[in-house]
PDB file of N, CA and C in Angstrom:
ATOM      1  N   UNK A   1     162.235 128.090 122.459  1.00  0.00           N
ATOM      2  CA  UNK A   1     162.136 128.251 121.019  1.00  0.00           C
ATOM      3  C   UNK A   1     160.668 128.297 120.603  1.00  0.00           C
ATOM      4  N   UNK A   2     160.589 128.978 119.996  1.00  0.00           N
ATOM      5  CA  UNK A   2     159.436 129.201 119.433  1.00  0.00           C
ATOM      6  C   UNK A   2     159.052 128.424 117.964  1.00  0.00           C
ATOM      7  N   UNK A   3     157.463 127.898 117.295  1.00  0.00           N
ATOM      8  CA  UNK A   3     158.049 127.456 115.938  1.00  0.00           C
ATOM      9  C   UNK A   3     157.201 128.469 114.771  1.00  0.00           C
ATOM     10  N   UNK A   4     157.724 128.080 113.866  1.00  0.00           N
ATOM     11  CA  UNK A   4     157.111 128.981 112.420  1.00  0.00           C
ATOM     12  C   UNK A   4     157.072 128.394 111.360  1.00  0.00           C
ATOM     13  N   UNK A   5     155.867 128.953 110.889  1.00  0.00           N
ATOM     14  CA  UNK A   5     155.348 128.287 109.435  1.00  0.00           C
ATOM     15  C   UNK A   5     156.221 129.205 108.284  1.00  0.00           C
ATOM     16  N   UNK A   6     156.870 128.450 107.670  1.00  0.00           N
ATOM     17  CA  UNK A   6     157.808 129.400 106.287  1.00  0.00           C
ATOM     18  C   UNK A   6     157.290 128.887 105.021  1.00  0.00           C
ATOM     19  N   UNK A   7     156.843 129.760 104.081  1.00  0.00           N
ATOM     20  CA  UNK A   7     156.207 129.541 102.777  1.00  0.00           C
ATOM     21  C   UNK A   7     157.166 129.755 102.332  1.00  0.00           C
ATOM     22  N   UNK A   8     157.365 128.943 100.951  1.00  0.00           N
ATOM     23  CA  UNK A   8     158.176 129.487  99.942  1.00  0.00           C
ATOM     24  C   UNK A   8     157.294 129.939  98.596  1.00  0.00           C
ATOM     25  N   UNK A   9     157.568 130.834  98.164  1.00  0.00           N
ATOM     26  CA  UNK A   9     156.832 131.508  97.374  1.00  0.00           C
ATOM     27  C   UNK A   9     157.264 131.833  96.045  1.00  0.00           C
ATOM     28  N   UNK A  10     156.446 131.000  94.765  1.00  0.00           N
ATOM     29  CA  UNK A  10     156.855 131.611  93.409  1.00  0.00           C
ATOM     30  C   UNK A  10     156.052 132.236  92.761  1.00  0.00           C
ATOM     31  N   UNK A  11     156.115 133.340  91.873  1.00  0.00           N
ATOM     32  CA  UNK A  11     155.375 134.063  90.938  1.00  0.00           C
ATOM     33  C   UNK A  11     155.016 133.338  89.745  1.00  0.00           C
ATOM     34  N   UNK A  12     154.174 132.766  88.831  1.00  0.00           N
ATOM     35  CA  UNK A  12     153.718 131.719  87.856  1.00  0.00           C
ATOM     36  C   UNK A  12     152.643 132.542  86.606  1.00  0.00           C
ATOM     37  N   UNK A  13     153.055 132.396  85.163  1.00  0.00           N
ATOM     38  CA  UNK A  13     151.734 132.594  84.964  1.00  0.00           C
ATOM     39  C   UNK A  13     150.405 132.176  84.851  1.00  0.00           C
ATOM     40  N   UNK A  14     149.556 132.758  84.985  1.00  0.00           N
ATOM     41  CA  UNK A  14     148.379 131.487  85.054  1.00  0.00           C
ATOM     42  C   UNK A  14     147.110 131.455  83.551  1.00  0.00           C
ATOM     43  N   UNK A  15     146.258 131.070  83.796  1.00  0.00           N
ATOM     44  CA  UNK A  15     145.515 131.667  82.793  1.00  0.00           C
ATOM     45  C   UNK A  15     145.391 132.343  82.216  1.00  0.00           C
ATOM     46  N   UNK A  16     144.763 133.037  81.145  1.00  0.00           N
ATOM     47  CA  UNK A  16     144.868 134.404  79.885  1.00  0.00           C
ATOM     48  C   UNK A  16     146.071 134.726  80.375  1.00  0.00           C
ATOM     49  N   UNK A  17     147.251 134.402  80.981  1.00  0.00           N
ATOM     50  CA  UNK A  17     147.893 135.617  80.988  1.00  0.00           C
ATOM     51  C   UNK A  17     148.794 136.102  81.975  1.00  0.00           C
ATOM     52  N   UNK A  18     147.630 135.554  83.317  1.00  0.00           N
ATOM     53  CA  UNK A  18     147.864 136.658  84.200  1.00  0.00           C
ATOM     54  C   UNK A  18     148.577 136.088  85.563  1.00  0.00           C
ATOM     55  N   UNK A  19     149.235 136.463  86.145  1.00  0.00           N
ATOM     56  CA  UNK A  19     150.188 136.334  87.292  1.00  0.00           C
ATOM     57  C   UNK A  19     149.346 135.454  88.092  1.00  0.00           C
ATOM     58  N   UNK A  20     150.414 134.710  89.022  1.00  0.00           N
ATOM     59  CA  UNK A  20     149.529 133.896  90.077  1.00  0.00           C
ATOM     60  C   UNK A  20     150.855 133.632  91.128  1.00  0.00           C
ATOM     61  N   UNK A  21     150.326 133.807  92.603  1.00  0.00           N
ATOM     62  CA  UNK A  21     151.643 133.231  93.378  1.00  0.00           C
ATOM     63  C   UNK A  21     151.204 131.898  94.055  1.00  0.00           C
ATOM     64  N   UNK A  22     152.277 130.787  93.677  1.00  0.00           N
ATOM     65  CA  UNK A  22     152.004 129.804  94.035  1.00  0.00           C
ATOM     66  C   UNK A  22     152.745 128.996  95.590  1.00  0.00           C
ATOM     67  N   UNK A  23     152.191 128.594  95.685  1.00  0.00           N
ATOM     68  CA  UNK A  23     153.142 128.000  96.825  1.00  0.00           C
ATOM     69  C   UNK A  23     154.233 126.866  96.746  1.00  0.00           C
ATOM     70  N   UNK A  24     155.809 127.122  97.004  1.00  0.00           N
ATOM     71  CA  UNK A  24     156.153 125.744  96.102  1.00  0.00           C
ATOM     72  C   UNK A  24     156.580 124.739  97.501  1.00  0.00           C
ATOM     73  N   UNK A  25     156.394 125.314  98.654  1.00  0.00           N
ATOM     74  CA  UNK A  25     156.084 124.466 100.071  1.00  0.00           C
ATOM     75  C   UNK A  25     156.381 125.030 101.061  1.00  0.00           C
ATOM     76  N   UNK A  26     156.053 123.982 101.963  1.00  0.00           N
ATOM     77  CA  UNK A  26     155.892 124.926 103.718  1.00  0.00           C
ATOM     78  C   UNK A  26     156.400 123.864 104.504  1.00  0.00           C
ATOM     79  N   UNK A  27     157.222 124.819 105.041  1.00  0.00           N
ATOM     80  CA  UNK A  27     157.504 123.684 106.312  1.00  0.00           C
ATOM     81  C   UNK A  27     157.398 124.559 108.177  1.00  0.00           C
ATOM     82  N   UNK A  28     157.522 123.356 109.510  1.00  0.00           N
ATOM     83  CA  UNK A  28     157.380 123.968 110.450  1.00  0.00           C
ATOM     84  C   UNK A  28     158.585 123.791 110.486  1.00  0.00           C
ATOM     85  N   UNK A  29     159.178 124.931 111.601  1.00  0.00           N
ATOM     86  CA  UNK A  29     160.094 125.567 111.540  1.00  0.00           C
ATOM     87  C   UNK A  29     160.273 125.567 113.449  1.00  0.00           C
ATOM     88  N   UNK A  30     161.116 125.408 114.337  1.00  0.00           N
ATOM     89  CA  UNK A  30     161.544 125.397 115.369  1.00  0.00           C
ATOM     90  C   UNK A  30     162.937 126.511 115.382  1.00  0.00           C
ATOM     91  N   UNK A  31     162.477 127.549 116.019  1.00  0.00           N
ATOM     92  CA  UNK A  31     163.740 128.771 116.094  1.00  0.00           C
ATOM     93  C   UNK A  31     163.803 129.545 117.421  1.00  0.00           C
ATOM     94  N   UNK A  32     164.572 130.410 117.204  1.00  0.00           N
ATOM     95  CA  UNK A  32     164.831 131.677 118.018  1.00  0.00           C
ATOM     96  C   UNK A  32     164.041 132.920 117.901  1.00  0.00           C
ATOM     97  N   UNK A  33     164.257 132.825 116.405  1.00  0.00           N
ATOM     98  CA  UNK A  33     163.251 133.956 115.958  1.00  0.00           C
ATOM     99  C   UNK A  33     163.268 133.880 114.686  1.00  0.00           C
ATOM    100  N   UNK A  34     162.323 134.765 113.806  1.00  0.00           N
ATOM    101  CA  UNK A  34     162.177 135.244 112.185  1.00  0.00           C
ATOM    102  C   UNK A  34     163.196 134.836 111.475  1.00  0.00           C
ATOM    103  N   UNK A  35     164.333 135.481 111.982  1.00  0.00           N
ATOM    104  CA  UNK A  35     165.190 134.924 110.890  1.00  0.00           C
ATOM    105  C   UNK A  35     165.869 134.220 110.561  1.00  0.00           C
ATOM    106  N   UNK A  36     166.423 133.077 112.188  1.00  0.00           N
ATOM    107  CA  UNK A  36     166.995 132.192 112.113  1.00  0.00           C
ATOM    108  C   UNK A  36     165.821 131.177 111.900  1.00  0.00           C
ATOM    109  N   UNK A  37     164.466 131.157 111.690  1.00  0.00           N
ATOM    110  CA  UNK A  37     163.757 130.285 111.396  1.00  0.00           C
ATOM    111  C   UNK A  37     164.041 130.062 109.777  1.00  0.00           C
ATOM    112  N   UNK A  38     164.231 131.533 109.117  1.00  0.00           N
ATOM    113  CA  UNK A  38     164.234 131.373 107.184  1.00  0.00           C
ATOM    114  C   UNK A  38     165.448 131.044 107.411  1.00  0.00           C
ATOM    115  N   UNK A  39     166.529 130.763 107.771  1.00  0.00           N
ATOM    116  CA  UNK A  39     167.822 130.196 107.417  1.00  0.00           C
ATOM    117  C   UNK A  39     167.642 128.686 107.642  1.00  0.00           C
ATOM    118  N   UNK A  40     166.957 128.506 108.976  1.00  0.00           N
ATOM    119  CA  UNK A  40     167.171 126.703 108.704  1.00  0.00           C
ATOM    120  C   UNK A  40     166.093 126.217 107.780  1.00  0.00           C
ATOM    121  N   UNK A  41     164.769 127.487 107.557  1.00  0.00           N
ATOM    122  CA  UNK A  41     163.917 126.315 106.262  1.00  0.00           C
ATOM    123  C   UNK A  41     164.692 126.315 105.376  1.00  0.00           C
ATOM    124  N   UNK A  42     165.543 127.653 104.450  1.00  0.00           N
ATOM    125  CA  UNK A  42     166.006 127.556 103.494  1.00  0.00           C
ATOM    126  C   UNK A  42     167.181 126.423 103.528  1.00  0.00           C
ATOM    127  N   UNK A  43     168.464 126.159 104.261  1.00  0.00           N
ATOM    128  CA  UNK A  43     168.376 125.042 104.149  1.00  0.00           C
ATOM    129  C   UNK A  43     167.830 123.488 104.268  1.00  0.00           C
ATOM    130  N   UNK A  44     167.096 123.530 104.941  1.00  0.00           N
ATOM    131  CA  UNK A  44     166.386 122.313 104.765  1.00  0.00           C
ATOM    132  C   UNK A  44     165.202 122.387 103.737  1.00  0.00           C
ATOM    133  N   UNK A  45     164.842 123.113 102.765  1.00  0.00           N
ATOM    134  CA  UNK A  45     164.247 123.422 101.828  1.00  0.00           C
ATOM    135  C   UNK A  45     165.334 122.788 100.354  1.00  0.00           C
ATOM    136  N   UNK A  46     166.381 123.335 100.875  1.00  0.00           N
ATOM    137  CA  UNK A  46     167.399 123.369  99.883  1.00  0.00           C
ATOM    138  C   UNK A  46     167.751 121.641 100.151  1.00  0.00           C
ATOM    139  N   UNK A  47     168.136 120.803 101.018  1.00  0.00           N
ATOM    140  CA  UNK A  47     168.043 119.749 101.215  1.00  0.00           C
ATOM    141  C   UNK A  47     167.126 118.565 100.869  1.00  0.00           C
ATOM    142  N   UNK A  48     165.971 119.147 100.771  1.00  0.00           N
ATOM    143  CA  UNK A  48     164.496 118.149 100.450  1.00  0.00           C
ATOM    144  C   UNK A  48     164.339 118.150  99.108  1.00  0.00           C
ATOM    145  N   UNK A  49     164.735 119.315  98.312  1.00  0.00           N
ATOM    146  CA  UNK A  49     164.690 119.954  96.849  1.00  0.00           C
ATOM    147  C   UNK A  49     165.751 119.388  96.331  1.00  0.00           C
ATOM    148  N   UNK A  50     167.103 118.716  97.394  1.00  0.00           N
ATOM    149  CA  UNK A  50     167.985 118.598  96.197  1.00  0.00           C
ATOM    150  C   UNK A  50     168.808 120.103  95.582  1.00  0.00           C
ATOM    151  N   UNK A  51     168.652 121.136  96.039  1.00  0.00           N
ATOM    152  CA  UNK A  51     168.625 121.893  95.308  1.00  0.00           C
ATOM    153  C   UNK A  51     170.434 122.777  96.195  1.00  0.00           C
ATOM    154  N   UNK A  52     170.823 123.463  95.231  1.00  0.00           N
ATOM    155  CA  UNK A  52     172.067 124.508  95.617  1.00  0.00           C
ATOM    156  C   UNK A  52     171.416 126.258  95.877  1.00  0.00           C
ATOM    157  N   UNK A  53     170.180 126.265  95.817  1.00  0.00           N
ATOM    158  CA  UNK A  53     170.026 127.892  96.200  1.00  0.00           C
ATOM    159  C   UNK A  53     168.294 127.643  96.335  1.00  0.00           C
ATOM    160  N   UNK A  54     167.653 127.767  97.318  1.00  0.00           N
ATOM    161  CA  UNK A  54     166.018 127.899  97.421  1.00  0.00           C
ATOM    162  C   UNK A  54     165.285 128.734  96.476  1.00  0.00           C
ATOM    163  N   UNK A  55     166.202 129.674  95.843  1.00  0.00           N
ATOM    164  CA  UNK A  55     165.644 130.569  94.911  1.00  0.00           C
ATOM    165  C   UNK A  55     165.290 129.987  93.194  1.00  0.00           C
ATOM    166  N   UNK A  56     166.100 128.654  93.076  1.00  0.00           N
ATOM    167  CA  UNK A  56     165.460 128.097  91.726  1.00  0.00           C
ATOM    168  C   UNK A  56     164.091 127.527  92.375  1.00  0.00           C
ATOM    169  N   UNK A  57     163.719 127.928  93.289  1.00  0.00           N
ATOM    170  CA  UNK A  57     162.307 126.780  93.104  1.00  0.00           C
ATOM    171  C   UNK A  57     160.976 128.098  93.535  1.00  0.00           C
ATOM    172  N   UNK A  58     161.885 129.276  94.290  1.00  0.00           N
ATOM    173  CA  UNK A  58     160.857 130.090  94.857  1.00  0.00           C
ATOM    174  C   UNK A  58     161.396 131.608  94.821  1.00  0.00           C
ATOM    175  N   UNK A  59     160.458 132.321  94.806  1.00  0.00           N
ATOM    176  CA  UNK A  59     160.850 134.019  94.411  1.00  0.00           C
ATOM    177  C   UNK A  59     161.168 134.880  95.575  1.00  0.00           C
ATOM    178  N   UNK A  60     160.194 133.960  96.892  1.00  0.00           N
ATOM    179  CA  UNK A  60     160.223 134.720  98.430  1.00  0.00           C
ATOM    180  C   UNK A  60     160.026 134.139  99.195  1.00  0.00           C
ATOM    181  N   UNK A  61     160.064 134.284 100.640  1.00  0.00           N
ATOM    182  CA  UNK A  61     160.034 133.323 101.917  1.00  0.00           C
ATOM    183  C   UNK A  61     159.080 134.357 102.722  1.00  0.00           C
ATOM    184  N   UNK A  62     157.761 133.370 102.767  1.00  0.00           N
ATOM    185  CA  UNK A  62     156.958 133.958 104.102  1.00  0.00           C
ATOM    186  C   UNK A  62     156.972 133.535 104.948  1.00  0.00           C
ATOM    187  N   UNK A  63     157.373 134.371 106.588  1.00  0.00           N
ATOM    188  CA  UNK A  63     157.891 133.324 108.179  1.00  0.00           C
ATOM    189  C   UNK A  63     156.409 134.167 109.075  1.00  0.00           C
ATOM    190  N   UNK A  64     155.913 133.249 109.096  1.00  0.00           N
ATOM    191  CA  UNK A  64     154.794 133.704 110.284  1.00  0.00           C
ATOM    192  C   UNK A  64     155.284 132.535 111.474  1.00  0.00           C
ATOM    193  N   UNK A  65     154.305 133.183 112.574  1.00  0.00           N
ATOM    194  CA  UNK A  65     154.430 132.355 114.223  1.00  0.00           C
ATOM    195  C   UNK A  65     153.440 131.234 113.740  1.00  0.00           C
ATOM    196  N   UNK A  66     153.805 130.137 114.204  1.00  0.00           N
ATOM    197  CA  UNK A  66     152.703 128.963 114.011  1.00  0.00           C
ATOM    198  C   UNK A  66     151.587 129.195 115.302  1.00  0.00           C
ATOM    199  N   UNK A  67     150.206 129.530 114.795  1.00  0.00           N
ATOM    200  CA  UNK A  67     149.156 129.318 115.427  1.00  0.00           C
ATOM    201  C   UNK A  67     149.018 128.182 115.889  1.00  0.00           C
ATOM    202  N   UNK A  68     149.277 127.699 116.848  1.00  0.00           N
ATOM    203  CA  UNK A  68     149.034 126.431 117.993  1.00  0.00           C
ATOM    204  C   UNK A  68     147.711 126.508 119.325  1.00  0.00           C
ATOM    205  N   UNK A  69     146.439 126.204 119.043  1.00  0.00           N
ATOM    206  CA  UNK A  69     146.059 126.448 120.289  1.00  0.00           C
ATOM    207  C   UNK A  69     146.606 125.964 121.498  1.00  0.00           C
ATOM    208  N   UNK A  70     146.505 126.621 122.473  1.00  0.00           N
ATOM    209  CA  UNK A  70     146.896 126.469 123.758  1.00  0.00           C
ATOM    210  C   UNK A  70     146.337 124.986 124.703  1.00  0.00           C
TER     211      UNK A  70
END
């Protein structure tokens, strides 16, 4: 298994006005791959939040490989 860093990601406005994407958290992630990594953050996202859908707290999910030096 490989692990991955998953952002959750919301759109906010910010100052004068203007858009900002914020981060609403990250967790490491232990998977198979990409996408079974965003299924177990989103639930365990959804678990830590309390929450019934990851999407009241965030707009998108970023899954990168966790940089680990060797």
């Amino acid at each position: 298994m490989a692990t991955y860093v998953v952002r959750f990601m919301k759109n906010v406005l910010g100052e004068y006005g203007r858009q900002s994407e914020v981060c609403q958290g990250t967790l490491e992630i232990d998977a198979a791959d990409e996408n079974e990594a965003k299924e177990r953050a989103k639930a365990r996202f959804c678990k830590e939040q309390a929450l019934h859908d990851w999407s009241l707290h965030a707009d998108r999910i970023h899954v990168r490989p966790a940089d680990f030096p060797s």
